[in-house]
Protein backbone atom coordinates (compact mmCIF):
# COMPACT_ATOMS: atom_id res chain seq x y z
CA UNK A 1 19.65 52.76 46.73
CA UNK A 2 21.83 54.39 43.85
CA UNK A 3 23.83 50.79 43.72
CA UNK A 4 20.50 49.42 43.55
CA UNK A 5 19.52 51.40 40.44
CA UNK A 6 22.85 50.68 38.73
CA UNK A 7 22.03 47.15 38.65
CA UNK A 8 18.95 47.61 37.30
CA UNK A 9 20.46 49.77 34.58
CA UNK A 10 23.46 47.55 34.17
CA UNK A 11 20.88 44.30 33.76
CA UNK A 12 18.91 46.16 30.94
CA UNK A 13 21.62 47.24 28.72
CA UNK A 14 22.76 43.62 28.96
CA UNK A 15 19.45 41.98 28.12
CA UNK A 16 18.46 44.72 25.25
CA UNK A 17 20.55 44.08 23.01
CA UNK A 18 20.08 40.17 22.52
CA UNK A 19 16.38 40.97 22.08
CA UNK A 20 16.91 43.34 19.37
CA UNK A 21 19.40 41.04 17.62
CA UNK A 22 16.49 38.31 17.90
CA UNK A 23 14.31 40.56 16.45
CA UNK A 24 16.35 41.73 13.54
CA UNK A 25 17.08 38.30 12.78
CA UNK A 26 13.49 36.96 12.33
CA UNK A 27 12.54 39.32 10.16
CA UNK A 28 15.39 38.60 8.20
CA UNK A 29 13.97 34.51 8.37
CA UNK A 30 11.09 35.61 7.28
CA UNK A 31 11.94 36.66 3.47
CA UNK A 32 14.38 33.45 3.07
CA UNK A 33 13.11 31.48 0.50
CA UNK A 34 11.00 34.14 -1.18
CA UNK A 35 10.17 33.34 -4.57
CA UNK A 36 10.22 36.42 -6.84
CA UNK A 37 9.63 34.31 -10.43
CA UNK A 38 6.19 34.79 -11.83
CA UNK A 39 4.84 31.48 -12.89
CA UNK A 40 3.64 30.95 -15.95
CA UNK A 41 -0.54 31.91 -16.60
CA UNK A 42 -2.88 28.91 -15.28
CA UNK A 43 -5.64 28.36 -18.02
CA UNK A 44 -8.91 27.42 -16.63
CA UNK A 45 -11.39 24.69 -17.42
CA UNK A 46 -12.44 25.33 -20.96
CA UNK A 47 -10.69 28.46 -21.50
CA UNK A 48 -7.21 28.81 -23.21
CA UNK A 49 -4.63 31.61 -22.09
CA UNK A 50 -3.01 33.32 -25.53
CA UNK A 51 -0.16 35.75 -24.60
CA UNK A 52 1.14 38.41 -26.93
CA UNK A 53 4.74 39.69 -27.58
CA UNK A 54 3.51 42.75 -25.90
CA UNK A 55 3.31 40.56 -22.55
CA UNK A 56 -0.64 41.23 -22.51
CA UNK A 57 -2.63 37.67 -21.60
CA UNK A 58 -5.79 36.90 -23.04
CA UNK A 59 -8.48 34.46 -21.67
CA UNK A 60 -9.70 33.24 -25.26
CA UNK A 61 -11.05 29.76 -26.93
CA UNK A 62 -8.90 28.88 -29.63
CA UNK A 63 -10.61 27.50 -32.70
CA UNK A 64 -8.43 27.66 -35.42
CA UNK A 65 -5.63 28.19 -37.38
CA UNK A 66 -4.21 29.57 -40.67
CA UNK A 67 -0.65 30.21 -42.29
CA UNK A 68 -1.07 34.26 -41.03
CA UNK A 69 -4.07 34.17 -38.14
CA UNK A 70 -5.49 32.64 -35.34
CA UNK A 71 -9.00 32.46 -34.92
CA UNK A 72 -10.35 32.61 -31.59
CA UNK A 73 -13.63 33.80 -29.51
CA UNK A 74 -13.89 34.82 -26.03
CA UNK A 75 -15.25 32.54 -23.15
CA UNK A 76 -18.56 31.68 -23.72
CA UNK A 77 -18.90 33.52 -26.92
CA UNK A 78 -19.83 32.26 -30.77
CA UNK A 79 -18.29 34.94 -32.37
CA UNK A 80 -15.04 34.43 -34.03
CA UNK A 81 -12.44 36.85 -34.12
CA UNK A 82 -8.60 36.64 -35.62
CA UNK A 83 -4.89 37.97 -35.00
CA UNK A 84 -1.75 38.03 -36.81
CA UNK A 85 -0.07 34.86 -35.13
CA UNK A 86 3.08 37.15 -35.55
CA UNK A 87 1.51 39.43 -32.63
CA UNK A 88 1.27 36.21 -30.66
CA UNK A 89 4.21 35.07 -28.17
CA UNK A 90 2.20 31.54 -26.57
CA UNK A 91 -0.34 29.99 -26.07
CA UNK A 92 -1.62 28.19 -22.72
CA UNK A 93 -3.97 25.34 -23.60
CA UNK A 94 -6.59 24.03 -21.45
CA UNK A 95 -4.98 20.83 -21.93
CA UNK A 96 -1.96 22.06 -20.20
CA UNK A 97 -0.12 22.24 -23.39
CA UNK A 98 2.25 25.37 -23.78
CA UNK A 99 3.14 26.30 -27.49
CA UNK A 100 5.23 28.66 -28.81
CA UNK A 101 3.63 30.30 -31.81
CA UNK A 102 6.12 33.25 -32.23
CA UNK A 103 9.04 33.14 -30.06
CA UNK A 104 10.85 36.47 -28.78
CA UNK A 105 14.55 37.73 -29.48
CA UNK A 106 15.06 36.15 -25.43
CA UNK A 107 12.93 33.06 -25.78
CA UNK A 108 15.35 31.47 -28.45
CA UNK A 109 18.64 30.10 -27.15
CA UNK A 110 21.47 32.99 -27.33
CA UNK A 111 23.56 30.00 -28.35
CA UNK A 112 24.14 28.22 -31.66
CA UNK A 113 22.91 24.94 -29.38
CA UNK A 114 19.46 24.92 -31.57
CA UNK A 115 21.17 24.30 -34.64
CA UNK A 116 22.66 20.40 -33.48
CA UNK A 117 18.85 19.66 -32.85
CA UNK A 118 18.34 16.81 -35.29
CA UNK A 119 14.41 17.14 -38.18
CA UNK A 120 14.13 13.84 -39.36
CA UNK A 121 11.22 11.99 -41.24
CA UNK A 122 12.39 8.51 -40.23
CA UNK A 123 10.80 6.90 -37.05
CA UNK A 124 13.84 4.80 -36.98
CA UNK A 125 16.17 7.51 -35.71
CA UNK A 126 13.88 7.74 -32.92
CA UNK A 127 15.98 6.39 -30.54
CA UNK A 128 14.44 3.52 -27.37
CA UNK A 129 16.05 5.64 -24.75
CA UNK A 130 14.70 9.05 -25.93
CA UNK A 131 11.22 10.36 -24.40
CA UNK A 132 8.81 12.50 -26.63
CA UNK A 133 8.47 16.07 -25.17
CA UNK A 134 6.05 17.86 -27.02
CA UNK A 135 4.35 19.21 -30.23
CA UNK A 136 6.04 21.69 -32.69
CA UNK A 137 4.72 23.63 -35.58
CA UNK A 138 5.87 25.84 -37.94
CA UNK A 139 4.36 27.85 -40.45
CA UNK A 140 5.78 29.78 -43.18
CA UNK A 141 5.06 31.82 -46.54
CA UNK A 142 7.13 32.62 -49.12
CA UNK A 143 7.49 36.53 -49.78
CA UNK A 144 6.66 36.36 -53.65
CA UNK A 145 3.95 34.94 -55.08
CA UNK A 146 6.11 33.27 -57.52
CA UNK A 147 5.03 29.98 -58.61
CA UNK A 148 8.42 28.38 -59.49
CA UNK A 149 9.39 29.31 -55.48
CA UNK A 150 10.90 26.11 -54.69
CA UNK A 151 9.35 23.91 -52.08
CA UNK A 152 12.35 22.89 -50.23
CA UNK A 153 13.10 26.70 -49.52
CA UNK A 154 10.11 26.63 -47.65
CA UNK A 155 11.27 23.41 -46.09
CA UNK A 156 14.27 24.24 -45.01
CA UNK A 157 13.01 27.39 -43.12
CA UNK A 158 9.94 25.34 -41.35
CA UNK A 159 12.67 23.00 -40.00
CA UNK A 160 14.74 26.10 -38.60
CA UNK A 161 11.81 27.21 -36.94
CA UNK A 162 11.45 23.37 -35.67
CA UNK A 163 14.66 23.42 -34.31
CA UNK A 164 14.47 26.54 -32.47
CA UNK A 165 10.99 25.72 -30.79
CA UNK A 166 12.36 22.50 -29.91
CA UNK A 167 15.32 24.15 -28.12
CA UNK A 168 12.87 26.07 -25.71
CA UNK A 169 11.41 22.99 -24.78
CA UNK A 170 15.34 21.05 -24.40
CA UNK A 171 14.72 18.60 -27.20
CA UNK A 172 17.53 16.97 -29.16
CA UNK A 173 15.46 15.01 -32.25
CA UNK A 174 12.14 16.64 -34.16
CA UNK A 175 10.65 13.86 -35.90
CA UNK A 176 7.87 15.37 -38.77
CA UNK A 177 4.62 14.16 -38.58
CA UNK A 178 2.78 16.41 -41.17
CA UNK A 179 3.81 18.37 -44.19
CA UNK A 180 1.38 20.03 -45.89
CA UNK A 181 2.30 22.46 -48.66
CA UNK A 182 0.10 24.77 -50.07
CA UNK A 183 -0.32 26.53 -53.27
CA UNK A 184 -3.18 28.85 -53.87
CA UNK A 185 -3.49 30.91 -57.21
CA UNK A 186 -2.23 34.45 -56.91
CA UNK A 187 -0.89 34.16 -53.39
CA UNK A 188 2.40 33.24 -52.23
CA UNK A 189 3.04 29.76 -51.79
CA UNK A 190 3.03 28.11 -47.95
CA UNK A 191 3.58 25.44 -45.69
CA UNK A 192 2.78 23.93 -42.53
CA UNK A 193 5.59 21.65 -40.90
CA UNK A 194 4.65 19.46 -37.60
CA UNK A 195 6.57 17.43 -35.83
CA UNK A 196 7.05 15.73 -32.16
CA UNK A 197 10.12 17.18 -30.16
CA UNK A 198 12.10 14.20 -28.36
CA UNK A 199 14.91 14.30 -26.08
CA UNK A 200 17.09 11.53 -24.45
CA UNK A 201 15.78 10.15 -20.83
């Protein structure tokens, strides 16, 4: 009889211990492949997603733009209101179209790689085997209200803010579409710069 028990004791010290291993081991299968990125916001039919530098997202309908604001309502709403675009990180169209409005210190490149990204007006430098990406714009002011402000200051910092919008969306060529300068009397001069990013296929 005691022989009897020692087998049976002997037989489930043996067997216990591959269970347990089985058991530790699918719940370790079970959190492979976990995905722990957030994906960006989803905008819904009609309804744009604006998200600030503070991180907070806002179901909105875009419906215009200035040099300093956007002007926006909410969802099913007439009334207009406006925001510094320099309190706005991006913007999530209905269309599915992402744009950067103000990028943050970690959404431009940490590298000087956004500087060999090429702002040309001539279609002809777009090259057969590049692809067109996306849309950039860039909108600047001049901080004096100086009328002999040059324009090609103004130019020249639009196409830096090209450049780096184009690097968050891996282009290599920005070819301008639209340059509209503007000039109202006793306010600082502006400009709005848009182009189409490109990158080789």
């Amino acid at each position: 009889m005691k022989f009897f028990l020692y087998i049976i004791i002997l037989s489930f010290l043996f067997f216990s211990k591959p269970i347990m291993a089985l058991e530790n081991s699918s719940i370790q299968d079970s959190t492979k492949g976990k995905n722990t990125n957030q994906t960006p916001p989803k905008s819904k039919l009609g309804i744009d997603v604006m998200v600030l530098m503070n991180g907070e997202q806002k179901e909105v309908e875009i419906r215009k733009f200035s040099v300093k604001f956007i002007y926006f309502s909410s969802p099913g709403e007439t009334t207009m209101k406006q925001i510094d675009r320099r309190l706005v990180n991006t913007i999530y169209y209905r269309s599915g179209r992402k744009e950067v409005i103000t990028p943050k210190a970690t959404d431009i490149p940490d590298n000087s790689e956004w500087e060999k990204i090429i702002v040309t007006e001539d279609p002809k430098d777009v090259k057969a085997t590049m692809i067109q990406i996306d849309i950039v714009e860039a909108k600047v002011e001049a901080n004096t209200n100086d009328h002999n402000y040059k324009p090609e200051t103004l130019e020249n910092s639009a196409k830096i803010i090209l450049r780096k919008k184009a690097a968050l969306i891996k282009g290599e060529l920005v070819l301008i579409k639209k340059k509209s300068h503007n000039r109202p009397y006793g306010e600082p001069p502006s400009l709005v710069m848009q182009g189409i990013a490109y990158r080789k296929i």
